[in-house]
PDB file of N, CA and C in Angstrom:
ATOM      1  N   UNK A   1      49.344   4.856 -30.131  1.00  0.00           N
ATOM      2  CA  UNK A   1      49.988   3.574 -29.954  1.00  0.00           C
ATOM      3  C   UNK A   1      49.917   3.159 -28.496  1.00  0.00           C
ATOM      4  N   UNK A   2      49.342   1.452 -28.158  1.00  0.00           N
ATOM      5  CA  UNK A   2      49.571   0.945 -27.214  1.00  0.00           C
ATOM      6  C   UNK A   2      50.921  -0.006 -26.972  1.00  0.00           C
ATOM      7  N   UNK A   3      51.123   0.125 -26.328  1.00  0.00           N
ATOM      8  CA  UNK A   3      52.124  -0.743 -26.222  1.00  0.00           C
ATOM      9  C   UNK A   3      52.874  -1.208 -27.217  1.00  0.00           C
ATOM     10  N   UNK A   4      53.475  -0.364 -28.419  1.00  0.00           N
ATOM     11  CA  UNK A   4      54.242  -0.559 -29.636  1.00  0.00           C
ATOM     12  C   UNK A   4      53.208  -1.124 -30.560  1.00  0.00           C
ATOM     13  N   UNK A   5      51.950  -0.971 -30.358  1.00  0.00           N
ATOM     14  CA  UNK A   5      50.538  -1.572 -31.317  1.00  0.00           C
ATOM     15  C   UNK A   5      50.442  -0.056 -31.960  1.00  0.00           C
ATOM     16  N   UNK A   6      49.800  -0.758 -33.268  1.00  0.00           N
ATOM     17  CA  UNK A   6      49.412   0.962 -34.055  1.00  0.00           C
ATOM     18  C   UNK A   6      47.313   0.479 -33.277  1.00  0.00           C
ATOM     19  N   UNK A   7      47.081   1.557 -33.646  1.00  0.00           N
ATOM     20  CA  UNK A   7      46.104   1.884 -32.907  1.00  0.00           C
ATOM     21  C   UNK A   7      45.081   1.288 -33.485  1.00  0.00           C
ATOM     22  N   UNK A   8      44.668   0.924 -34.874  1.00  0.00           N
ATOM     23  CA  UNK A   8      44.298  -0.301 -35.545  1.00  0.00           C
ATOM     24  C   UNK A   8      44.318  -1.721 -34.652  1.00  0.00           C
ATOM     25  N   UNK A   9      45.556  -2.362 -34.330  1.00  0.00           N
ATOM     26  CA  UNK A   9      45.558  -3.034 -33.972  1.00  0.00           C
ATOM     27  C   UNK A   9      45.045  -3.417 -32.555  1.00  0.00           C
ATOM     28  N   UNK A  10      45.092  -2.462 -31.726  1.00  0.00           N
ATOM     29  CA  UNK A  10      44.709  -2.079 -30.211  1.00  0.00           C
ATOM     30  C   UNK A  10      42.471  -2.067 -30.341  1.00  0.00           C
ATOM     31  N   UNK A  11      42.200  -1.569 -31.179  1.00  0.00           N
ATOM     32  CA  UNK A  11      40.931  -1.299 -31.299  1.00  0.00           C
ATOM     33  C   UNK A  11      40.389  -2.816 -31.928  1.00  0.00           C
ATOM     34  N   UNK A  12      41.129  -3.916 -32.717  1.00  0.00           N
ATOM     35  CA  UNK A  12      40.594  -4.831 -32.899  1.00  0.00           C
ATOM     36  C   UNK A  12      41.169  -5.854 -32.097  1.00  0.00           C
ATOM     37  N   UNK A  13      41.811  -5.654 -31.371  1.00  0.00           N
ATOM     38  CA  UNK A  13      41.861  -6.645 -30.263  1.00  0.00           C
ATOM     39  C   UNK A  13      41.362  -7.502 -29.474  1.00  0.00           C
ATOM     40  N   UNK A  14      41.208  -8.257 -28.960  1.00  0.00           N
ATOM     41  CA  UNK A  14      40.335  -9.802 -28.471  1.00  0.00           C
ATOM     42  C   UNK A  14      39.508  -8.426 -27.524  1.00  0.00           C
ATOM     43  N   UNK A  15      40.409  -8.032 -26.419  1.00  0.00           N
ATOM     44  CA  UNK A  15      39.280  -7.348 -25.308  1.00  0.00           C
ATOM     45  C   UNK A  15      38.532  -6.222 -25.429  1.00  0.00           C
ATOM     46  N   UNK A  16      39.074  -5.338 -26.558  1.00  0.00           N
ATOM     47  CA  UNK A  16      38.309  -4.180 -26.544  1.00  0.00           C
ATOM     48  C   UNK A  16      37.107  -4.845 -27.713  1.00  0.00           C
ATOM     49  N   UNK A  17      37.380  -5.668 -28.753  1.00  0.00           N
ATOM     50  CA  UNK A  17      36.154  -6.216 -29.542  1.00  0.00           C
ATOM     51  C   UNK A  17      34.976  -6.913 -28.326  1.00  0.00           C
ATOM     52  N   UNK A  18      35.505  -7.518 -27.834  1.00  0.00           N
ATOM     53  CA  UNK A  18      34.623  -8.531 -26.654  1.00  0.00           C
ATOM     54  C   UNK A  18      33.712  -7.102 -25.992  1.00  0.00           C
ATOM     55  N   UNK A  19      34.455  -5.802 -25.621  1.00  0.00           N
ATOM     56  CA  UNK A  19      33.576  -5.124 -25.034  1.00  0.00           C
ATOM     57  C   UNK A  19      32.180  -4.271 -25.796  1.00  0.00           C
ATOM     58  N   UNK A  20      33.050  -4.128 -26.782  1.00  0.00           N
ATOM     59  CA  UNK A  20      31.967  -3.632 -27.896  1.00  0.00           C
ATOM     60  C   UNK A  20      30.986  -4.385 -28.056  1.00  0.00           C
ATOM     61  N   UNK A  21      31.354  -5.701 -27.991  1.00  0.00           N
ATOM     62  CA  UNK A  21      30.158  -6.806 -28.732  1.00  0.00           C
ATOM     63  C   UNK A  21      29.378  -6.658 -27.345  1.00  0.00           C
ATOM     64  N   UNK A  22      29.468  -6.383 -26.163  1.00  0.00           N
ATOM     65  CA  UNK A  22      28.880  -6.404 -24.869  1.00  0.00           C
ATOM     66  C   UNK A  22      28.078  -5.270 -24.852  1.00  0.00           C
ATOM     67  N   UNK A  23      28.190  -4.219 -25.169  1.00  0.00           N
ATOM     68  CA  UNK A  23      27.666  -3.113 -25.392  1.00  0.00           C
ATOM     69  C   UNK A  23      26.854  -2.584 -26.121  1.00  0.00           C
ATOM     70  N   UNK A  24      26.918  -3.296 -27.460  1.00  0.00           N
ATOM     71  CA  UNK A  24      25.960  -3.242 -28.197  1.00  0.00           C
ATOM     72  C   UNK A  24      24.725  -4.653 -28.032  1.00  0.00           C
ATOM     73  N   UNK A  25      25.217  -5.600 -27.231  1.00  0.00           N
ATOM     74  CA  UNK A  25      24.217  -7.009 -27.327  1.00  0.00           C
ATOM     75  C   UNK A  25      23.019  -6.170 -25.622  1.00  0.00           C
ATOM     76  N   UNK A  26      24.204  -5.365 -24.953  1.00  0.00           N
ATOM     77  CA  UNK A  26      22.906  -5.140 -23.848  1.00  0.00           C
ATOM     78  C   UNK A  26      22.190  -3.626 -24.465  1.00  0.00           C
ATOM     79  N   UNK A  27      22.911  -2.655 -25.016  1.00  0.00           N
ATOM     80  CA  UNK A  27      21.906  -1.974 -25.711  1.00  0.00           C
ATOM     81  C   UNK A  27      20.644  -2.607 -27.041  1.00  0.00           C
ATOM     82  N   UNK A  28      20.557  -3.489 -27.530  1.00  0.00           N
ATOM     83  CA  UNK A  28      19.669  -4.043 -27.776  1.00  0.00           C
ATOM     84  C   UNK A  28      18.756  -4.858 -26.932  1.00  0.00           C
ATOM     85  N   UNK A  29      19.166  -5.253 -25.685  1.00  0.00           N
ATOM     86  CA  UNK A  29      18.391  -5.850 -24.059  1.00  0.00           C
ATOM     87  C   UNK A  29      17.508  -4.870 -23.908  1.00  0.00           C
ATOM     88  N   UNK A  30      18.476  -3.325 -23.794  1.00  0.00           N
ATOM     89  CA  UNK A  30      17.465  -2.753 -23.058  1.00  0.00           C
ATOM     90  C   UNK A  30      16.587  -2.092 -24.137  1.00  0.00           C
ATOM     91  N   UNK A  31      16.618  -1.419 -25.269  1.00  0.00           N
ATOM     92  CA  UNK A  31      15.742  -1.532 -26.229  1.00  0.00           C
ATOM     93  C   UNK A  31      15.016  -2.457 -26.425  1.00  0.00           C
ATOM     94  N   UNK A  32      14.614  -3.581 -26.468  1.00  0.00           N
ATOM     95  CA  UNK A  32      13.689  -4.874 -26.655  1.00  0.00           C
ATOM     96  C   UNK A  32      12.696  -4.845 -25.195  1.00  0.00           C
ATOM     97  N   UNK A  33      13.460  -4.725 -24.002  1.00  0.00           N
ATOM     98  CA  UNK A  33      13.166  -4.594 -23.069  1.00  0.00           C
ATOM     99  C   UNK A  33      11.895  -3.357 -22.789  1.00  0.00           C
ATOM    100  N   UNK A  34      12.731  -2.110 -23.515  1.00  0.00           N
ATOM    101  CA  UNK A  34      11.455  -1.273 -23.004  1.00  0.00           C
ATOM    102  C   UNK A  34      10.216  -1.748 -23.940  1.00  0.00           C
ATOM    103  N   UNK A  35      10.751  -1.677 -25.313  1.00  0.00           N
ATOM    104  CA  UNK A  35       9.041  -2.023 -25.838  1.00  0.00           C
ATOM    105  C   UNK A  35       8.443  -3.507 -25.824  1.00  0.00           C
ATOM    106  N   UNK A  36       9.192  -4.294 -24.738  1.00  0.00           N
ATOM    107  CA  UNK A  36       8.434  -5.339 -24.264  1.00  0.00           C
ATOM    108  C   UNK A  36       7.487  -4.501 -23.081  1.00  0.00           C
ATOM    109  N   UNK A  37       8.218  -4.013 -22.523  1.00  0.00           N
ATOM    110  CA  UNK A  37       7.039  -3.540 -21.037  1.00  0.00           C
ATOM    111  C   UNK A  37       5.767  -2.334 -21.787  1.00  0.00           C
ATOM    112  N   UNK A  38       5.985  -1.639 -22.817  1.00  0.00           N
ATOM    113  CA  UNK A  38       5.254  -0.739 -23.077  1.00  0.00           C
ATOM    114  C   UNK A  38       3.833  -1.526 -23.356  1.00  0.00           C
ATOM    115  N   UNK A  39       4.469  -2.593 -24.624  1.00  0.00           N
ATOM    116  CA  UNK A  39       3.386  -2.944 -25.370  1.00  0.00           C
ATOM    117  C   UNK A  39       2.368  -4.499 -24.268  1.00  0.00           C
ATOM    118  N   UNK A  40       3.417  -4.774 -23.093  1.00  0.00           N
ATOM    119  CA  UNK A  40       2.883  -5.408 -21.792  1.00  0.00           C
ATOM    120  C   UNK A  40       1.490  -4.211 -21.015  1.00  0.00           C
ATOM    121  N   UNK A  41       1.965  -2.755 -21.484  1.00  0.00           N
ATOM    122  CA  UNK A  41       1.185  -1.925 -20.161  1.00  0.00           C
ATOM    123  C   UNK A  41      -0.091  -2.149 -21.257  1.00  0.00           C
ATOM    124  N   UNK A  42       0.211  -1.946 -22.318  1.00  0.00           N
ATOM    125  CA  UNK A  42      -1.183  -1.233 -23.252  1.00  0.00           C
ATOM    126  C   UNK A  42      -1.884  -2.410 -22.988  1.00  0.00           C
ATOM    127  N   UNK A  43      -1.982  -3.731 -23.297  1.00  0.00           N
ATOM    128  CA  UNK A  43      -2.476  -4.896 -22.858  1.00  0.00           C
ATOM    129  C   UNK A  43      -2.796  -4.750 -21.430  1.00  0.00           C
ATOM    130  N   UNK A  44      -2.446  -4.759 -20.262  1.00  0.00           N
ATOM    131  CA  UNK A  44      -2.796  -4.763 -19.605  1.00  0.00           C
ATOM    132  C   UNK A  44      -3.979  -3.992 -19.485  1.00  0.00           C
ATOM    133  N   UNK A  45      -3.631  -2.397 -19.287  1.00  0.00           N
ATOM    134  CA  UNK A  45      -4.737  -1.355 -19.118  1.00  0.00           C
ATOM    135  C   UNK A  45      -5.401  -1.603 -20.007  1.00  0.00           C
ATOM    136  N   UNK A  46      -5.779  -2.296 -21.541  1.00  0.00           N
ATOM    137  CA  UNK A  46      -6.796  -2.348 -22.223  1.00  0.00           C
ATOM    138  C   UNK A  46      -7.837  -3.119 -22.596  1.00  0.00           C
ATOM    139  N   UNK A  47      -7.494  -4.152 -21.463  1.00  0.00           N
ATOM    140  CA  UNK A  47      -7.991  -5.585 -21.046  1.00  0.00           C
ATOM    141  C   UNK A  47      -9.209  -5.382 -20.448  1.00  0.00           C
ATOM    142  N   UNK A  48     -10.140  -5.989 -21.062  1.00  0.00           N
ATOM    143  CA  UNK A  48     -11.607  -6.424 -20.527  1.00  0.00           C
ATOM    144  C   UNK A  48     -12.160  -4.406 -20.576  1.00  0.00           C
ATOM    145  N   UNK A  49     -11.547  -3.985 -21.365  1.00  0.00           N
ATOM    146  CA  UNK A  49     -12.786  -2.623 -21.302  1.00  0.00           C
ATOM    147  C   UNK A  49     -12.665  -2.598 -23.447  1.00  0.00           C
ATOM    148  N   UNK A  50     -14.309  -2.723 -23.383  1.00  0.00           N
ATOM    149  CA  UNK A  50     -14.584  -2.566 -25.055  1.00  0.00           C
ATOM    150  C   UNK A  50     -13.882  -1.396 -25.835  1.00  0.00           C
ATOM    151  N   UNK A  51     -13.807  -1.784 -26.847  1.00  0.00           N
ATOM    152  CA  UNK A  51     -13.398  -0.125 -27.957  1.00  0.00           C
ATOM    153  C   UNK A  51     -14.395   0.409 -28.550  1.00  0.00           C
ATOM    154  N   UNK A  52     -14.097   1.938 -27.893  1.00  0.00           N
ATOM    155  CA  UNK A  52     -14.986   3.094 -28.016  1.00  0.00           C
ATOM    156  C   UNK A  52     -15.162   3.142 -29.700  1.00  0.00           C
ATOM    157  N   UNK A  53     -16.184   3.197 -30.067  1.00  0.00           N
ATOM    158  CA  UNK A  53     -16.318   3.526 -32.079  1.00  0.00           C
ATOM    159  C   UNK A  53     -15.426   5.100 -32.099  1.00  0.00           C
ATOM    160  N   UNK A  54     -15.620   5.427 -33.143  1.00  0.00           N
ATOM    161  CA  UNK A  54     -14.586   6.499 -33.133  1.00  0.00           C
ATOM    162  C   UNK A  54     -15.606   7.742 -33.212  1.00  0.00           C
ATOM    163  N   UNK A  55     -15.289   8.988 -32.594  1.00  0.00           N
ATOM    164  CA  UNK A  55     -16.194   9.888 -32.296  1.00  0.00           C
ATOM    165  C   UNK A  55     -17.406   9.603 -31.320  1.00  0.00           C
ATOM    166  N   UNK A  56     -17.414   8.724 -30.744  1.00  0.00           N
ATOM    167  CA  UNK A  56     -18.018   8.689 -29.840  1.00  0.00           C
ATOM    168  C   UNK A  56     -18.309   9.764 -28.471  1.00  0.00           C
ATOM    169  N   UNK A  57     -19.502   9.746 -27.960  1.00  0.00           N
ATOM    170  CA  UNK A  57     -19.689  10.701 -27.049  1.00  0.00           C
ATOM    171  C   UNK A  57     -19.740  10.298 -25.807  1.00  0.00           C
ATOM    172  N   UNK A  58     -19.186  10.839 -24.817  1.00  0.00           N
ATOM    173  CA  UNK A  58     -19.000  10.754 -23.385  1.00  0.00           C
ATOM    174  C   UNK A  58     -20.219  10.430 -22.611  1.00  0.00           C
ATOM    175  N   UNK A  59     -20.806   9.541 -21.591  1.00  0.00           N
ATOM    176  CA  UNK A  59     -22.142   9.603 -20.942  1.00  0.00           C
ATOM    177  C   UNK A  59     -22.588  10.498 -20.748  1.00  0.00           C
ATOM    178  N   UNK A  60     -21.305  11.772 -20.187  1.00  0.00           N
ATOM    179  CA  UNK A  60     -21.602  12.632 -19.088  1.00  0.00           C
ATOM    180  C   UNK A  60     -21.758  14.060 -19.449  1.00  0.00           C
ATOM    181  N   UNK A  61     -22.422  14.539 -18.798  1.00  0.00           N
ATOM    182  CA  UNK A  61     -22.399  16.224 -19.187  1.00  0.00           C
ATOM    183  C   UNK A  61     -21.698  16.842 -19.731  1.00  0.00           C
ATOM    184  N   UNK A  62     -21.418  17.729 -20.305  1.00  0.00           N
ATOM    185  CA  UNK A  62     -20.039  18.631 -20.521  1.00  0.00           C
ATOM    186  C   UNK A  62     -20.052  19.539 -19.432  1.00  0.00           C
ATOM    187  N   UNK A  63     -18.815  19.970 -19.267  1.00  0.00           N
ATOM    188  CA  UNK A  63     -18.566  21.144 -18.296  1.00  0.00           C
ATOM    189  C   UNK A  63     -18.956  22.473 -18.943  1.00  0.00           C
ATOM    190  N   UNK A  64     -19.419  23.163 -17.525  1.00  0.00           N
ATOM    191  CA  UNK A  64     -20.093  25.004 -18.280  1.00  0.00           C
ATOM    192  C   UNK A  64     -18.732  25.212 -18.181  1.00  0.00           C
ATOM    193  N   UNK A  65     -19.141  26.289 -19.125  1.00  0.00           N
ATOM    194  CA  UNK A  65     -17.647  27.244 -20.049  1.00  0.00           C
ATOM    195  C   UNK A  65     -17.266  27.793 -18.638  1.00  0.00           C
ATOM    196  N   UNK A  66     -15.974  28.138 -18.661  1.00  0.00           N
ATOM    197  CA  UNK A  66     -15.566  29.021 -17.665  1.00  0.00           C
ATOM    198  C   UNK A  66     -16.052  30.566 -17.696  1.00  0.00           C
ATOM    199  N   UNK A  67     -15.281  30.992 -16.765  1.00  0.00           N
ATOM    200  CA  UNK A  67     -15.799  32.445 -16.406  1.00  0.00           C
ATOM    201  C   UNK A  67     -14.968  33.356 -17.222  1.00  0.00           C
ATOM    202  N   UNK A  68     -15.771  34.346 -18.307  1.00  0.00           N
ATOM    203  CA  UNK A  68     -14.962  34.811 -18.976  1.00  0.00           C
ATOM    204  C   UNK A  68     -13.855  35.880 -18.782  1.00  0.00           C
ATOM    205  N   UNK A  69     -14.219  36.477 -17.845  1.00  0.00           N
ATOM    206  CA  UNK A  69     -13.371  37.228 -17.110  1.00  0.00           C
ATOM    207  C   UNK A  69     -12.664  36.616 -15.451  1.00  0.00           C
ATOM    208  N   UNK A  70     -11.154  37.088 -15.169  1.00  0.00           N
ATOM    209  CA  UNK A  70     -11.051  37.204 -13.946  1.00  0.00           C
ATOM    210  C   UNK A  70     -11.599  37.680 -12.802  1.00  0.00           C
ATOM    211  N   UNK A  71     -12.097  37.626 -11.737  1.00  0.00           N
ATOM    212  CA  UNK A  71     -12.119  38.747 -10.518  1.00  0.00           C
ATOM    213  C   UNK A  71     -11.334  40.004 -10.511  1.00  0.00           C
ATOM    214  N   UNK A  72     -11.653  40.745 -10.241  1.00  0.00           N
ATOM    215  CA  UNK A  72     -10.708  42.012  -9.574  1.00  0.00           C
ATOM    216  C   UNK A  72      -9.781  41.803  -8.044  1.00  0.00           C
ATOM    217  N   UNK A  73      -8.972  41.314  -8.504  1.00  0.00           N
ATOM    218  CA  UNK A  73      -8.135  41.542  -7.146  1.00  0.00           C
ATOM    219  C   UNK A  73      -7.222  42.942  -6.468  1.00  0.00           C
ATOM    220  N   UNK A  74      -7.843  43.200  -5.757  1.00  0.00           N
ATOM    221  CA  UNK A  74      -6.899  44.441  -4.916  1.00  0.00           C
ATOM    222  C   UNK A  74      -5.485  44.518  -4.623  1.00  0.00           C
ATOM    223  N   UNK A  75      -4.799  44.921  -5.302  1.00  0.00           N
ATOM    224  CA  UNK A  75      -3.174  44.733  -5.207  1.00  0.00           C
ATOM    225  C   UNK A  75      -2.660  45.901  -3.762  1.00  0.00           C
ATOM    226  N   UNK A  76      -2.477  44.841  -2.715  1.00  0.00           N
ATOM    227  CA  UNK A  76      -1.377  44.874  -1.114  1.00  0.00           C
ATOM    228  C   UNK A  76      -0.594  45.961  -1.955  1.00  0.00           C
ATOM    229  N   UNK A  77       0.251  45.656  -3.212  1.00  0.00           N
ATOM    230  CA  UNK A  77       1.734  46.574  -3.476  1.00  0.00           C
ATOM    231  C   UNK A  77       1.305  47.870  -4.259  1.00  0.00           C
ATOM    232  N   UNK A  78      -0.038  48.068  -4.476  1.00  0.00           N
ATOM    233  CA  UNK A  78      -0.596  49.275  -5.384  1.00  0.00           C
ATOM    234  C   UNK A  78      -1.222  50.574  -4.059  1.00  0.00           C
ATOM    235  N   UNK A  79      -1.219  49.752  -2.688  1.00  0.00           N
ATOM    236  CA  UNK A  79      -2.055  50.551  -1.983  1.00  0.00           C
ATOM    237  C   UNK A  79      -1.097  51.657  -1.330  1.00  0.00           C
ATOM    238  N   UNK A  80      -1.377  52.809  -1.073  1.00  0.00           N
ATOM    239  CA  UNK A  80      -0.723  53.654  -0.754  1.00  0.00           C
ATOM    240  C   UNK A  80      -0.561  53.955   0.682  1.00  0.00           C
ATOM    241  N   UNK A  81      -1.482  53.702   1.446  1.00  0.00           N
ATOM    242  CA  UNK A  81      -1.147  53.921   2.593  1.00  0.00           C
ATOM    243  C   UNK A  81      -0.279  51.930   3.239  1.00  0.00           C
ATOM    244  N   UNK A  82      -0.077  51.696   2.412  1.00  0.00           N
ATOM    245  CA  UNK A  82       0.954  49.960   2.752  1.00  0.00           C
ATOM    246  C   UNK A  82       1.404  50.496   3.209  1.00  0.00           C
ATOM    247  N   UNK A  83       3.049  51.432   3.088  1.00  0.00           N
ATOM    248  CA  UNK A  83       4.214  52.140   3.301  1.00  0.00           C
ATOM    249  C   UNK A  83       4.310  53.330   3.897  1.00  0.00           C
ATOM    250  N   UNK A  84       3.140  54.105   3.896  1.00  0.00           N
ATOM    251  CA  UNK A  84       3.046  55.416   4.507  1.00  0.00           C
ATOM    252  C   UNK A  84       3.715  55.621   6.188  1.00  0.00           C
ATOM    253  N   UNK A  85       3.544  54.387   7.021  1.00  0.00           N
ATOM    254  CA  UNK A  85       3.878  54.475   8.387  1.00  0.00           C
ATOM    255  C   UNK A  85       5.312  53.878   8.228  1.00  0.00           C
ATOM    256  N   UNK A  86       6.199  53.490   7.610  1.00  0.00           N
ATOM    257  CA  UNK A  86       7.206  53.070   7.381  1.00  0.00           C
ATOM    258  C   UNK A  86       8.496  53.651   6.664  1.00  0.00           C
ATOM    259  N   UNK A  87       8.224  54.879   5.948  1.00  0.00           N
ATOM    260  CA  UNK A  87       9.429  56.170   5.722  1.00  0.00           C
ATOM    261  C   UNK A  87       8.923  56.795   5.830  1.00  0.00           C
ATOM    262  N   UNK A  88       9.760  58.154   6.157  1.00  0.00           N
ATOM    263  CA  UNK A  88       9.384  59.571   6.449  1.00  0.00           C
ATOM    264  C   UNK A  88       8.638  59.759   4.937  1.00  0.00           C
ATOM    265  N   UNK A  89       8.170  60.599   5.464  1.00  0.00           N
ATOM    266  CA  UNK A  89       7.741  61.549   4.485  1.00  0.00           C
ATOM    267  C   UNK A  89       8.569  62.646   3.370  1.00  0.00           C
ATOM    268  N   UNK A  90       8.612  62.992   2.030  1.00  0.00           N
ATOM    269  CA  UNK A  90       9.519  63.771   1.601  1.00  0.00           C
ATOM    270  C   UNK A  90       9.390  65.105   1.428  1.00  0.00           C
TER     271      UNK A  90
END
């Protein structure tokens, strides 16, 4: 209860209705809004370049396969004399 209002009455009230209706009229702004700019980008970026047929092939070379293996790298923390000058001995 507000102010001797049952809580019914408080929730349909001139100001808290007015805010709702505000809230839901700019969450539909900004929903309309984004897929105005989305379907603005795709137009843009798709302007004046033709459509590829489907499966189409690239001009350009393909890239050689990578290397199937790594290098061998020498592991600094595997080497034994790293630490040797740095504690006694046991």
């Amino acid at each position: 209860m507000a102010g001797g209002q049952p809580v019914g009455a408080t929730l349909n009230g001139e100001f808290i209705a007015q805010e709702i209706v505000r809230s839901v009229v700019a969450t539909i702004g900004i929903v309309a809004a984004v897929a105005m700019t989305t379907a603005l980008a795709v137009l843009v970026t798709s302007a004046g370049r033709p459509a590829e047929p489907t499966g189409a092939q690239p001009d350009r070379e393909p890239e050689p396969p990578a290397a199937t293996a790594a290098p061998v790298v020498d592991d600094p923390w595997r080497d034994d004399d790293l630490w040797s000058g740095h504690f006694p001995s046991r």
